[in-house]
N, C-alpha and C. Protein backbone atom coordinates (compact mmCIF):
# COMPACT_ATOMS: atom_id res chain seq x y z
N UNK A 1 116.97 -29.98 7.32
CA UNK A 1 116.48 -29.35 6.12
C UNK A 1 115.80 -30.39 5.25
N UNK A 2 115.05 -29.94 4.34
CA UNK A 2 114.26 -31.01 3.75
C UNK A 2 113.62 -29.70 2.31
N UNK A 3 113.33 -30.57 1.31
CA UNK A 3 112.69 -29.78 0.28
C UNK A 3 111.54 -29.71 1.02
N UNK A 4 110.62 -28.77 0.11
CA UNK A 4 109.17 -28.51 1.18
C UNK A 4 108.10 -29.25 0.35
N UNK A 5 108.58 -30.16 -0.26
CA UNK A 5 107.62 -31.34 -0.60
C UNK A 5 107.34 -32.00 0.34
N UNK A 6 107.95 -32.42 1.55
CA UNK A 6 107.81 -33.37 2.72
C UNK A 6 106.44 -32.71 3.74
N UNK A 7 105.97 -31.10 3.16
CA UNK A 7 105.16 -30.91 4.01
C UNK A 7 103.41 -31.63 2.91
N UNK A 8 103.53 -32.09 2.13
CA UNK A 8 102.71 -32.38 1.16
C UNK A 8 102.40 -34.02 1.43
N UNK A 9 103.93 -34.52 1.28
CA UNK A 9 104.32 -36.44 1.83
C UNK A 9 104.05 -36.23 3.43
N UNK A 10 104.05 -35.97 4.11
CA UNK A 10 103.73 -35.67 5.61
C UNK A 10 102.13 -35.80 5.72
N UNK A 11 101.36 -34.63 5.12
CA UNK A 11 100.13 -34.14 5.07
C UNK A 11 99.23 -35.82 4.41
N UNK A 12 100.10 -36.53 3.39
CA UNK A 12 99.45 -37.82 2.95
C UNK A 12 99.37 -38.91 3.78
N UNK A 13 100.98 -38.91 4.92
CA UNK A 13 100.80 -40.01 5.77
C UNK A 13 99.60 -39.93 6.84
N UNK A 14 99.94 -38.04 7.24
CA UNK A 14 98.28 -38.24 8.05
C UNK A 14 96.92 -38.47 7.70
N UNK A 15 96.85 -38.25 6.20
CA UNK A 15 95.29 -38.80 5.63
C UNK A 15 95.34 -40.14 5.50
N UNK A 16 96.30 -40.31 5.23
CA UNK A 16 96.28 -42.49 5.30
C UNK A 16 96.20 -42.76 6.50
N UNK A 17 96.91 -42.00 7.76
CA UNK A 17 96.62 -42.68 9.18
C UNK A 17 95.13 -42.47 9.52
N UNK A 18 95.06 -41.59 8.92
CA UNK A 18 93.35 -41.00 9.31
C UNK A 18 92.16 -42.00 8.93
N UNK A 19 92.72 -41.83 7.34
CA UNK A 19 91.52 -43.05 6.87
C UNK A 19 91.35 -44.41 7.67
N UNK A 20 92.44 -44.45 8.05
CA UNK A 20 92.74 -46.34 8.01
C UNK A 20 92.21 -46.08 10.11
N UNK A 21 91.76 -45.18 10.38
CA UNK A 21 91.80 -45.25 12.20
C UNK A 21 92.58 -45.16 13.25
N UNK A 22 93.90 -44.69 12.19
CA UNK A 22 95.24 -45.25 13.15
C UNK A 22 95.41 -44.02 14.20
N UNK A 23 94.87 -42.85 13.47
CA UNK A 23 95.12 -41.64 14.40
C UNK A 23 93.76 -40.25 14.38
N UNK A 24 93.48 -39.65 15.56
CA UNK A 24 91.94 -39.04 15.32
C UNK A 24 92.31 -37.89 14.34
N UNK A 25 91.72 -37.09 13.93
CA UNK A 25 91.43 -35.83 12.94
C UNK A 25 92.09 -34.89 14.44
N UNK A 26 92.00 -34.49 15.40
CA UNK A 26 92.89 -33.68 16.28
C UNK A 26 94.30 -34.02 15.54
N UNK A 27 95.00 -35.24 16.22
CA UNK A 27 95.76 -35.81 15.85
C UNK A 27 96.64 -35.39 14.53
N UNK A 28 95.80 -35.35 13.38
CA UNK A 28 96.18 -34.48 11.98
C UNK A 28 96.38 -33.53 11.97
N UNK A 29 95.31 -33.04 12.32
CA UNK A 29 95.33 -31.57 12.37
C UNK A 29 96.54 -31.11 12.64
N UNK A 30 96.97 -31.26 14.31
CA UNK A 30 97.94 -30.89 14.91
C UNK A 30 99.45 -31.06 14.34
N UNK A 31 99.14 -32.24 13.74
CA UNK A 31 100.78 -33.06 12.89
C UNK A 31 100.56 -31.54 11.60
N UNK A 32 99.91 -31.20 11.01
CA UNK A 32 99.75 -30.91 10.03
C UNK A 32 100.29 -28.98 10.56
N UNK A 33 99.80 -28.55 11.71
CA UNK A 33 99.89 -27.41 12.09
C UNK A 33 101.38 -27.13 12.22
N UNK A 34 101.98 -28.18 12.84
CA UNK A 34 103.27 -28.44 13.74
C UNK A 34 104.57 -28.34 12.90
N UNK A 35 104.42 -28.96 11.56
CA UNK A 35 105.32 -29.32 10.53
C UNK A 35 106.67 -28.60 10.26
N UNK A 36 106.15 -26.99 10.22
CA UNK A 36 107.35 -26.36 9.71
C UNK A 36 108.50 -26.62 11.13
N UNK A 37 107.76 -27.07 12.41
CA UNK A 37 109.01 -27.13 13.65
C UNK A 37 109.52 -28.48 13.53
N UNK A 38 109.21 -29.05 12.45
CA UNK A 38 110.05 -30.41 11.88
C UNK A 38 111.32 -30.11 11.37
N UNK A 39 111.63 -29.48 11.06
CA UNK A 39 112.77 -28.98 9.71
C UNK A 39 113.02 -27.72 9.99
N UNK A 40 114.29 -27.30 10.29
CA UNK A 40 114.81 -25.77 10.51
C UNK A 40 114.85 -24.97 8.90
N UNK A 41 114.90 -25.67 8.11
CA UNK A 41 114.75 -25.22 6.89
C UNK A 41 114.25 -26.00 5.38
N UNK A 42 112.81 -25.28 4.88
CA UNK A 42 112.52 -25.91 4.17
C UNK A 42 112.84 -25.13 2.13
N UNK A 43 113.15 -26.12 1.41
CA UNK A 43 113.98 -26.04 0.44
C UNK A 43 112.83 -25.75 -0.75
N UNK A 44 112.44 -24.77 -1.71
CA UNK A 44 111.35 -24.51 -2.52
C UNK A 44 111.93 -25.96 -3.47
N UNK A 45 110.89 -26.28 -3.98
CA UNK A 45 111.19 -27.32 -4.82
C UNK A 45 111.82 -26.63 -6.35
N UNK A 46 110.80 -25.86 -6.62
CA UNK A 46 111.70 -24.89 -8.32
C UNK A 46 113.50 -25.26 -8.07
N UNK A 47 113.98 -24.93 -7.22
CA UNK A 47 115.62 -24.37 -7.06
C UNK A 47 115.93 -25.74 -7.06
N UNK A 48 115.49 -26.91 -6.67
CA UNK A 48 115.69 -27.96 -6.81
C UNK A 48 115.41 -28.96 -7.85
N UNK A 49 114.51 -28.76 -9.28
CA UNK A 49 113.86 -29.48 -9.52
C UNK A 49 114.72 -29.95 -11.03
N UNK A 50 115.58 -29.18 -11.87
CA UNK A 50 116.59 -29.39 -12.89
C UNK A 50 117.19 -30.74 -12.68
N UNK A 51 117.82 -30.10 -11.12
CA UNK A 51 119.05 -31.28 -10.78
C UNK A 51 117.89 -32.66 -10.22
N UNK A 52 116.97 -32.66 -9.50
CA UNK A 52 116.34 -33.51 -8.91
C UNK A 52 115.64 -34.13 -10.27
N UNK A 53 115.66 -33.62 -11.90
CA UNK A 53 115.08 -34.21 -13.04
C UNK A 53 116.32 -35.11 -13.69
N UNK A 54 117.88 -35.01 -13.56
CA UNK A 54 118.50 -35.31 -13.94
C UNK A 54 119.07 -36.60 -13.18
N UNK A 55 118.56 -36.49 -11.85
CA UNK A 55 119.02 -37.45 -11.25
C UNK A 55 118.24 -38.47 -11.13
N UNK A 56 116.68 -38.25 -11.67
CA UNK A 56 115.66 -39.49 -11.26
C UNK A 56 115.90 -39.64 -12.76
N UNK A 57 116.28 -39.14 -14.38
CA UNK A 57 116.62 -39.76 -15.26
C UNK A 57 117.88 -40.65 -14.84
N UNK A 58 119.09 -40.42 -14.47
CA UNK A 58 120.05 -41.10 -14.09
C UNK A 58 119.63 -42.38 -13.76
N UNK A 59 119.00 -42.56 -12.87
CA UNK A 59 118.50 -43.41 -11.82
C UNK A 59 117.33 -44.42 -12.30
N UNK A 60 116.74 -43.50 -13.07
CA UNK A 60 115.89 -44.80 -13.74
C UNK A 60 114.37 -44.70 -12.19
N UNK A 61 114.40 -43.56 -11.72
CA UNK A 61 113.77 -43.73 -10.22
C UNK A 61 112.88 -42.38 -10.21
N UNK A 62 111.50 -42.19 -9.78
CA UNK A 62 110.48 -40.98 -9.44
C UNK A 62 111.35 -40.08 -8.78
N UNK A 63 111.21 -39.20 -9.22
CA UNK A 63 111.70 -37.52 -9.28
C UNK A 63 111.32 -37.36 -7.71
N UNK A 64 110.07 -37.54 -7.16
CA UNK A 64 110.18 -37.27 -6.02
C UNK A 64 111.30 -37.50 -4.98
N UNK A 65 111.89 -38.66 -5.15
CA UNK A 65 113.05 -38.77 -3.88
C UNK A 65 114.24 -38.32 -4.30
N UNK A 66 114.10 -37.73 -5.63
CA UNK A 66 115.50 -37.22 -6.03
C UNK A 66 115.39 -35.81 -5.47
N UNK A 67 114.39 -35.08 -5.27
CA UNK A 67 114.80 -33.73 -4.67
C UNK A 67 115.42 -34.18 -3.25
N UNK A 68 114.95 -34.94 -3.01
CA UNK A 68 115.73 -35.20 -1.33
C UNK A 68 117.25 -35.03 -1.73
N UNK A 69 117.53 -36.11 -2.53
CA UNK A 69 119.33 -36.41 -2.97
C UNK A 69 119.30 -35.24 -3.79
N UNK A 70 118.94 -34.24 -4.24
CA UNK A 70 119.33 -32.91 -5.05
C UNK A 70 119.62 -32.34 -4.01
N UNK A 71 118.77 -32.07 -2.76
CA UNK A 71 119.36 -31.32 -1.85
C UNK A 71 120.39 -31.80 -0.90
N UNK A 72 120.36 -32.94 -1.18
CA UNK A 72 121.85 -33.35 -0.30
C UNK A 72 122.99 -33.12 -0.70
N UNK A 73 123.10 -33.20 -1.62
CA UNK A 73 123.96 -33.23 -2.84
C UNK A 73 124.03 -31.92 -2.80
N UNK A 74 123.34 -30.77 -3.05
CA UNK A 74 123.67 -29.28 -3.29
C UNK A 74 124.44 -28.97 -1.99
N UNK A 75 123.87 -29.23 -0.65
CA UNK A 75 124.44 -28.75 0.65
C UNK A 75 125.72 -29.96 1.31
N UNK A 76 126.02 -31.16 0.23
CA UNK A 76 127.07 -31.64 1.20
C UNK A 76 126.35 -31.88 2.43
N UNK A 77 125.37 -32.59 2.36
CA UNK A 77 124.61 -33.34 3.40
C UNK A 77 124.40 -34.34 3.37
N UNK A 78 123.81 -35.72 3.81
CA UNK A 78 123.27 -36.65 4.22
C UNK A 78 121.70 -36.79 3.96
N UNK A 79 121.75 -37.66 3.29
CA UNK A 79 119.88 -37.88 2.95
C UNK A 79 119.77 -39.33 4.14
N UNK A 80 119.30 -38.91 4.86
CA UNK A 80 118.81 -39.77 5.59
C UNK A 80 116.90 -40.76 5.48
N UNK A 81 117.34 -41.89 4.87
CA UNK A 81 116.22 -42.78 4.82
C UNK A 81 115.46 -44.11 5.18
N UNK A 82 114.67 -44.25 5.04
CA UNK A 82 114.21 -45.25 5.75
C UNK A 82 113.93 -46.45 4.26
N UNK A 83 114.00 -45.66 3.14
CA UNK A 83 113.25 -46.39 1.39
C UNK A 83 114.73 -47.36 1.27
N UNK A 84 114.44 -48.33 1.93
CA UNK A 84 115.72 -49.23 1.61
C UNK A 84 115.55 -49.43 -0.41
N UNK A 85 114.57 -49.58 -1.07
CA UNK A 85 114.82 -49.63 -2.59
C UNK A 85 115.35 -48.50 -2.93
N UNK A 86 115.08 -46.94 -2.72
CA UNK A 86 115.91 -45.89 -2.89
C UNK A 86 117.46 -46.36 -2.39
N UNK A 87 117.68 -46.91 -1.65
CA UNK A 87 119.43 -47.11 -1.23
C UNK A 87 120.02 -47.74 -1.93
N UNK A 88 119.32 -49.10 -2.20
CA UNK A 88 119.68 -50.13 -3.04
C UNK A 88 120.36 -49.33 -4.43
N UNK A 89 119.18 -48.84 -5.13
CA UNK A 89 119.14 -48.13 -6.30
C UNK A 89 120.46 -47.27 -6.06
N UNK A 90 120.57 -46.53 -5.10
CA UNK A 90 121.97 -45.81 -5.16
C UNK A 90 123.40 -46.10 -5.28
N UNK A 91 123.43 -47.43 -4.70
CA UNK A 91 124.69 -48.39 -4.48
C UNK A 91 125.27 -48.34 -5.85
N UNK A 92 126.64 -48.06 -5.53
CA UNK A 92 127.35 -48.19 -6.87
C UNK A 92 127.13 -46.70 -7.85
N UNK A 93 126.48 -45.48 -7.44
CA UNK A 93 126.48 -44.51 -8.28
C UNK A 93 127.19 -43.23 -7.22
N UNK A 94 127.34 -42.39 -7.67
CA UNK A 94 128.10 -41.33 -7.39
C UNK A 94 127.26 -40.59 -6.03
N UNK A 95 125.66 -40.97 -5.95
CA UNK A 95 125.19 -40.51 -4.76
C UNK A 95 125.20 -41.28 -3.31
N UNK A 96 125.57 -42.23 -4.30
CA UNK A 96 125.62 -43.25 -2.72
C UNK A 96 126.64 -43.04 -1.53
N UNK A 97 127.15 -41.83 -1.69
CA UNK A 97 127.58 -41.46 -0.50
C UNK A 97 126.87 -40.12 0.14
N UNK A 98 125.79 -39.89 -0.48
CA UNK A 98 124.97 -38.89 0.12
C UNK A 98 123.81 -39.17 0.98
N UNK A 99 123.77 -41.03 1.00
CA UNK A 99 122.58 -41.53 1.57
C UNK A 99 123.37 -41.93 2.60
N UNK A 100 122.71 -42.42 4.16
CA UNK A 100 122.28 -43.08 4.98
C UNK A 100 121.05 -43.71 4.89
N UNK A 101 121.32 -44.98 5.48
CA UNK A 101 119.93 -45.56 5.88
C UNK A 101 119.45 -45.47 7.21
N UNK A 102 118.19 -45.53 7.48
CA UNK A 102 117.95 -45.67 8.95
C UNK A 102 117.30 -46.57 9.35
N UNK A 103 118.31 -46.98 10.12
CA UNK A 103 117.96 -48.36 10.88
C UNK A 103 116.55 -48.42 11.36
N UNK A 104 116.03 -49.24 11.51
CA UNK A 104 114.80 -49.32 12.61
C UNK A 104 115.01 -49.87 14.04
N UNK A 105 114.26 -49.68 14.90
CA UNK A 105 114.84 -50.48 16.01
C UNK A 105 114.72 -51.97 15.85
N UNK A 106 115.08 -52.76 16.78
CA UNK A 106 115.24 -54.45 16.82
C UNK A 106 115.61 -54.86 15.43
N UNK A 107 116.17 -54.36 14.16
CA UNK A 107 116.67 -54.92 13.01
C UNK A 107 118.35 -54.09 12.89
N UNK A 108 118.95 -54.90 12.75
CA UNK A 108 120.33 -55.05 12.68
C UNK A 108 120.94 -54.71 11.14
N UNK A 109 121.90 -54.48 10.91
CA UNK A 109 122.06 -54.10 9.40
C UNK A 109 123.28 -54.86 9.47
């Protein structure tokens, strides 16, 4: 599950891969067509956006990655990430048990 902002942050990584050559306009397209079979369920941002305002005030951190941790937090889930400064930032507050990080390969934690 994921808020359905990620189909918006998704849609940006393929225009940056695009611009930069990394991947053809098929390529986008298709990432872009494909999306909703990313996520079995995507989360309207409105139902999320109170708690996801209270928590990027908390935090001192852009509202955007707080809907992620709003929805983890609402469903008793796991925010799984790769924004090691989002983790950092969490350490020591009441969400930091709603994050995981994700490893990359060949780096060790």
């Amino acid at each position: 599950m994921a808020p359905d902002l990620i189909v918006a942050e998704v849609c940006n990584v393929a225009w940056k891969r695009l611009r930069a050559g990394e991947i053809t306009e098929e390529h986008a397209t298709r990432a872009m067509t494909q999306i909703g079979h990313m996520v079995d369920v995507l989360s309207p941002l409105a139902a999320l956006a109170p708690r996801a305002l209270e928590i990027a005030r908390a935090l001192n951190h852009p509202a955007y990655d707080c809907f992620y941790l709003a929805l983890a937090e609402r469903e008793h889930a796991s925010l799984v990430t790769a924004d090691e400064v989002f983790v950092r930032r969490l350490t020591g507050t009441p969400w930091a048990r709603h994050v995981r990080p994700l490893v990359s390969r060949g780096r060790r934690r």
